[in-house]
N, C-alpha and C. Protein backbone atom coordinates (compact mmCIF):
# COMPACT_ATOMS: atom_id res chain seq x y z
N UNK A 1 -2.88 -3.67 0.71
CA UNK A 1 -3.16 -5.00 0.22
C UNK A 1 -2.05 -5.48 -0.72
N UNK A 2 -1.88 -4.50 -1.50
CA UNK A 2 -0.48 -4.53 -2.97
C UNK A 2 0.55 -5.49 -1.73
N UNK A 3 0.74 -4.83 -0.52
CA UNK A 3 2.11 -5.03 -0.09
C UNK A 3 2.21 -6.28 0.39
N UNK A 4 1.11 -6.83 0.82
CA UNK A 4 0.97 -8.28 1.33
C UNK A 4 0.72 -9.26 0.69
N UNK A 5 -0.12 -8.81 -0.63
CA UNK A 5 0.07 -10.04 -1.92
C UNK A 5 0.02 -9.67 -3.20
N UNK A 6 1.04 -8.85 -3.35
CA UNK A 6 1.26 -7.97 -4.48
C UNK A 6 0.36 -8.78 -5.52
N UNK A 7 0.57 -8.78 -6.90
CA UNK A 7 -0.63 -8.85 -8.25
C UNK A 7 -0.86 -10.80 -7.82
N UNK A 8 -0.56 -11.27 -6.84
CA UNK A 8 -0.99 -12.57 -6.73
C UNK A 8 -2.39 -13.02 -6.54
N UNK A 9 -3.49 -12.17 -6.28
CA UNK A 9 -4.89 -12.24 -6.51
C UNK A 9 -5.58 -11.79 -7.45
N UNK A 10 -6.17 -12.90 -8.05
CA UNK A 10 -6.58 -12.39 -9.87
C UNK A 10 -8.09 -12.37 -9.56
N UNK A 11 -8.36 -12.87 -8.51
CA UNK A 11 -10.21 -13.30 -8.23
C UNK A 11 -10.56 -11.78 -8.13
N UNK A 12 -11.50 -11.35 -8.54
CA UNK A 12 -11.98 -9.81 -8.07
C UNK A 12 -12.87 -9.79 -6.88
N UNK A 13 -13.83 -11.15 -6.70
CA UNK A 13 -13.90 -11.24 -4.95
C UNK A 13 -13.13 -11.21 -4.77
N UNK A 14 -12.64 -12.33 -4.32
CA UNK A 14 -11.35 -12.10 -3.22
C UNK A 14 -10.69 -10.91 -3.03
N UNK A 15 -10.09 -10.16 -4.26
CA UNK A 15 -9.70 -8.81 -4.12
C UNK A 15 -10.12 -7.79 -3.33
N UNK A 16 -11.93 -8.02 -3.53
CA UNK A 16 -12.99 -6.74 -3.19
C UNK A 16 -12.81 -7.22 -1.51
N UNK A 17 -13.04 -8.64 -0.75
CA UNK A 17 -12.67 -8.60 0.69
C UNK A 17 -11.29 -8.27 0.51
N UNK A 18 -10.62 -8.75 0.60
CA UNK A 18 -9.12 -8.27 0.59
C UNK A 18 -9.01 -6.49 0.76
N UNK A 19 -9.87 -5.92 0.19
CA UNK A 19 -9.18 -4.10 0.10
C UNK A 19 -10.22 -3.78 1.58
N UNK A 20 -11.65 -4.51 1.86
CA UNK A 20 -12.50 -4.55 2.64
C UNK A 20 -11.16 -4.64 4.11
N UNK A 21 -10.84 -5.88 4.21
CA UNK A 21 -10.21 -6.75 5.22
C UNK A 21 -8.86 -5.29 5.04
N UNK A 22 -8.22 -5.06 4.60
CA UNK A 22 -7.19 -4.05 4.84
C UNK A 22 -7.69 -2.58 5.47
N UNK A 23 -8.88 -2.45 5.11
CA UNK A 23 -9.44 -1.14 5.04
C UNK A 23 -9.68 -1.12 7.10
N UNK A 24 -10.25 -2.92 7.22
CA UNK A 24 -10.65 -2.92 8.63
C UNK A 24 -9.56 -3.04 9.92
N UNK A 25 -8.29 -3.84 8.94
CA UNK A 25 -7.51 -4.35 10.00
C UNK A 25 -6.39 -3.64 9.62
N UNK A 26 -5.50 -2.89 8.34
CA UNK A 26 -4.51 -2.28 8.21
C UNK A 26 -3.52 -3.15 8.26
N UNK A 27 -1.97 -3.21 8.69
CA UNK A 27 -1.44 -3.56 8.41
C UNK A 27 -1.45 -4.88 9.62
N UNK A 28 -2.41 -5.26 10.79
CA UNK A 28 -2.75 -6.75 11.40
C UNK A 28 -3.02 -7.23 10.46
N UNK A 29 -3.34 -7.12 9.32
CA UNK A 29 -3.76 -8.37 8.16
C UNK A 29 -2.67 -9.30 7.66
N UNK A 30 -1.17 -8.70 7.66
CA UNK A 30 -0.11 -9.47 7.68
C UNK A 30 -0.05 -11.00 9.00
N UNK A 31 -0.79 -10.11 9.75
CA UNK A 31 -0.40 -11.39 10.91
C UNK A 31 -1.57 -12.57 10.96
N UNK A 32 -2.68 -12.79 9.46
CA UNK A 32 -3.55 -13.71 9.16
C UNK A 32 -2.79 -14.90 8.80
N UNK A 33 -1.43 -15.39 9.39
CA UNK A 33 -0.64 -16.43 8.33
C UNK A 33 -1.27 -17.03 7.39
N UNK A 34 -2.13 -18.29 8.18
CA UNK A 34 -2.68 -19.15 7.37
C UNK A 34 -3.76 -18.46 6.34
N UNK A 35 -4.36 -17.82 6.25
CA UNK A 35 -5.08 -16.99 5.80
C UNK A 35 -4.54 -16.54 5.15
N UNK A 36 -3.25 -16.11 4.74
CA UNK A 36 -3.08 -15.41 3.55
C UNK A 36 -2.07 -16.04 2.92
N UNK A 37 -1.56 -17.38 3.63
CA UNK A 37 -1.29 -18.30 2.76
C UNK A 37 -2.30 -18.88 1.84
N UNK A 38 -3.31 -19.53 2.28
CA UNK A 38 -4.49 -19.38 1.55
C UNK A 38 -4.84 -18.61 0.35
N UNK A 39 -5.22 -17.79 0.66
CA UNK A 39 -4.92 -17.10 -0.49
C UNK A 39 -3.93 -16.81 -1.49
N UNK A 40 -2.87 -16.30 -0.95
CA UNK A 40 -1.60 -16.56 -2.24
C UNK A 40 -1.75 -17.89 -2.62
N UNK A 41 -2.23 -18.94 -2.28
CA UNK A 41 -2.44 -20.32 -3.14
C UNK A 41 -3.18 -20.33 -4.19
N UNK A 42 -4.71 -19.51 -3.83
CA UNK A 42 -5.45 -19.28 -4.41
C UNK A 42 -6.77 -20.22 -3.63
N UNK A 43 -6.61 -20.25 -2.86
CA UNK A 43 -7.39 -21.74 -2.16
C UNK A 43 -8.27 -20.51 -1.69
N UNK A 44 -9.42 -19.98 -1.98
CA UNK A 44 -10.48 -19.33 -2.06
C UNK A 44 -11.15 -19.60 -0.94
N UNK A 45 -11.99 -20.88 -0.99
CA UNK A 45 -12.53 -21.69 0.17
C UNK A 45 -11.94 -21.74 1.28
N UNK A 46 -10.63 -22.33 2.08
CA UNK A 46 -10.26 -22.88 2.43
C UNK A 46 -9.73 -21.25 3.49
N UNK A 47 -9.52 -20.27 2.67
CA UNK A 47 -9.32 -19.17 2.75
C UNK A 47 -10.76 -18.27 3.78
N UNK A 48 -11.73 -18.21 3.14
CA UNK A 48 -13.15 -18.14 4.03
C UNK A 48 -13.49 -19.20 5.32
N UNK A 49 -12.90 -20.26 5.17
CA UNK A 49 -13.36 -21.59 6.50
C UNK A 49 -12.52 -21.01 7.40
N UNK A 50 -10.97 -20.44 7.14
CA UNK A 50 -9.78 -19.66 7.54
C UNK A 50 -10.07 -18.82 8.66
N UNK A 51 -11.15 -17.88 8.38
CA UNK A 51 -11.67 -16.89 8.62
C UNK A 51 -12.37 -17.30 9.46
N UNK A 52 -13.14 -17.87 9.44
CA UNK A 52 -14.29 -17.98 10.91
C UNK A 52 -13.30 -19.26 11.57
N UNK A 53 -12.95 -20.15 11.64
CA UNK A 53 -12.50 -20.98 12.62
C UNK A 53 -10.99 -20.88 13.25
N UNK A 54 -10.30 -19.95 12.19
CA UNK A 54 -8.79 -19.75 12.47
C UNK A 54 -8.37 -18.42 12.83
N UNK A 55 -9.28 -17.50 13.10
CA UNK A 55 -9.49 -16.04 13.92
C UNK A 55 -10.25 -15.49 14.52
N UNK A 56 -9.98 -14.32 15.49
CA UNK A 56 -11.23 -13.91 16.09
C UNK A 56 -11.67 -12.87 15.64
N UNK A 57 -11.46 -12.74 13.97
CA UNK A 57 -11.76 -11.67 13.41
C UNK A 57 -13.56 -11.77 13.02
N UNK A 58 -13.96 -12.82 12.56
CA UNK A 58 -15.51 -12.50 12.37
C UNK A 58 -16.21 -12.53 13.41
N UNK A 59 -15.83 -12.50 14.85
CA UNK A 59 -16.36 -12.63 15.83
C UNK A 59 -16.73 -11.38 16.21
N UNK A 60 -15.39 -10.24 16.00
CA UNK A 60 -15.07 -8.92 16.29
C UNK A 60 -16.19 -8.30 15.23
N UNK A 61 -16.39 -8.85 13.77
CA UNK A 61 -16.64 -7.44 12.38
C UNK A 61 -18.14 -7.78 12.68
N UNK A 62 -19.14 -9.08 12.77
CA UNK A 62 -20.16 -9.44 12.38
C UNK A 62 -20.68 -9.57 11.46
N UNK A 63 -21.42 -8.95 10.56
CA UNK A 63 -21.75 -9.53 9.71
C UNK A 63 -21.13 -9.05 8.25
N UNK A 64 -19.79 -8.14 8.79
CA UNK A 64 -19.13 -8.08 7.65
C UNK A 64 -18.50 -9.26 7.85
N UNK A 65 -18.40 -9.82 8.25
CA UNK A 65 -17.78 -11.30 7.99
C UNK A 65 -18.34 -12.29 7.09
N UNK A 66 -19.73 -12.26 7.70
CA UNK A 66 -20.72 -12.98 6.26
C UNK A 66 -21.22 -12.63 5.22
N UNK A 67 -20.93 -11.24 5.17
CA UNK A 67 -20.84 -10.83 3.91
C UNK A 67 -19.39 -11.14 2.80
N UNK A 68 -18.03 -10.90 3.74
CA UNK A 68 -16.87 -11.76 3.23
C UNK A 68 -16.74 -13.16 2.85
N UNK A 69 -17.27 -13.74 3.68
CA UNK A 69 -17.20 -15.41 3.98
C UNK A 69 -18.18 -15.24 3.02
């Protein structure tokens, strides 16, 4: 996670999916663009809407997704 947005996430959610989301996808989490542009913004929200409409990642985890989101 360090390597993809080094100390740029101060939220401790976001953090806690973030180590979640690395733990599931490893180093495919680099290839979330918008999504982790999002986040390095800090755009929290925008970051979760990210997630279900801009991947087929909560489609794949289930309801670890709505537990993230």
């Amino acid at each position: 996670m360090k390597q993809i947005y080094g100390d740029s996430v101060t939220c401790p959610c976001a953090e806690n999916v973030l180590v979640d989301m690395t733990y599931n996808l490893g180093p495919q989490l680099s290839d979330f663009t918008t999504f982790n542009s999002l986040i390095m913004g800090g755009n929290w929200d925008a970051a979760a809407d990210d997630l279900i409409t801009g991947t087929a990642w909560c489609g794949q985890v289930g309801r670890r997704c709505d537990r993230n989101v």
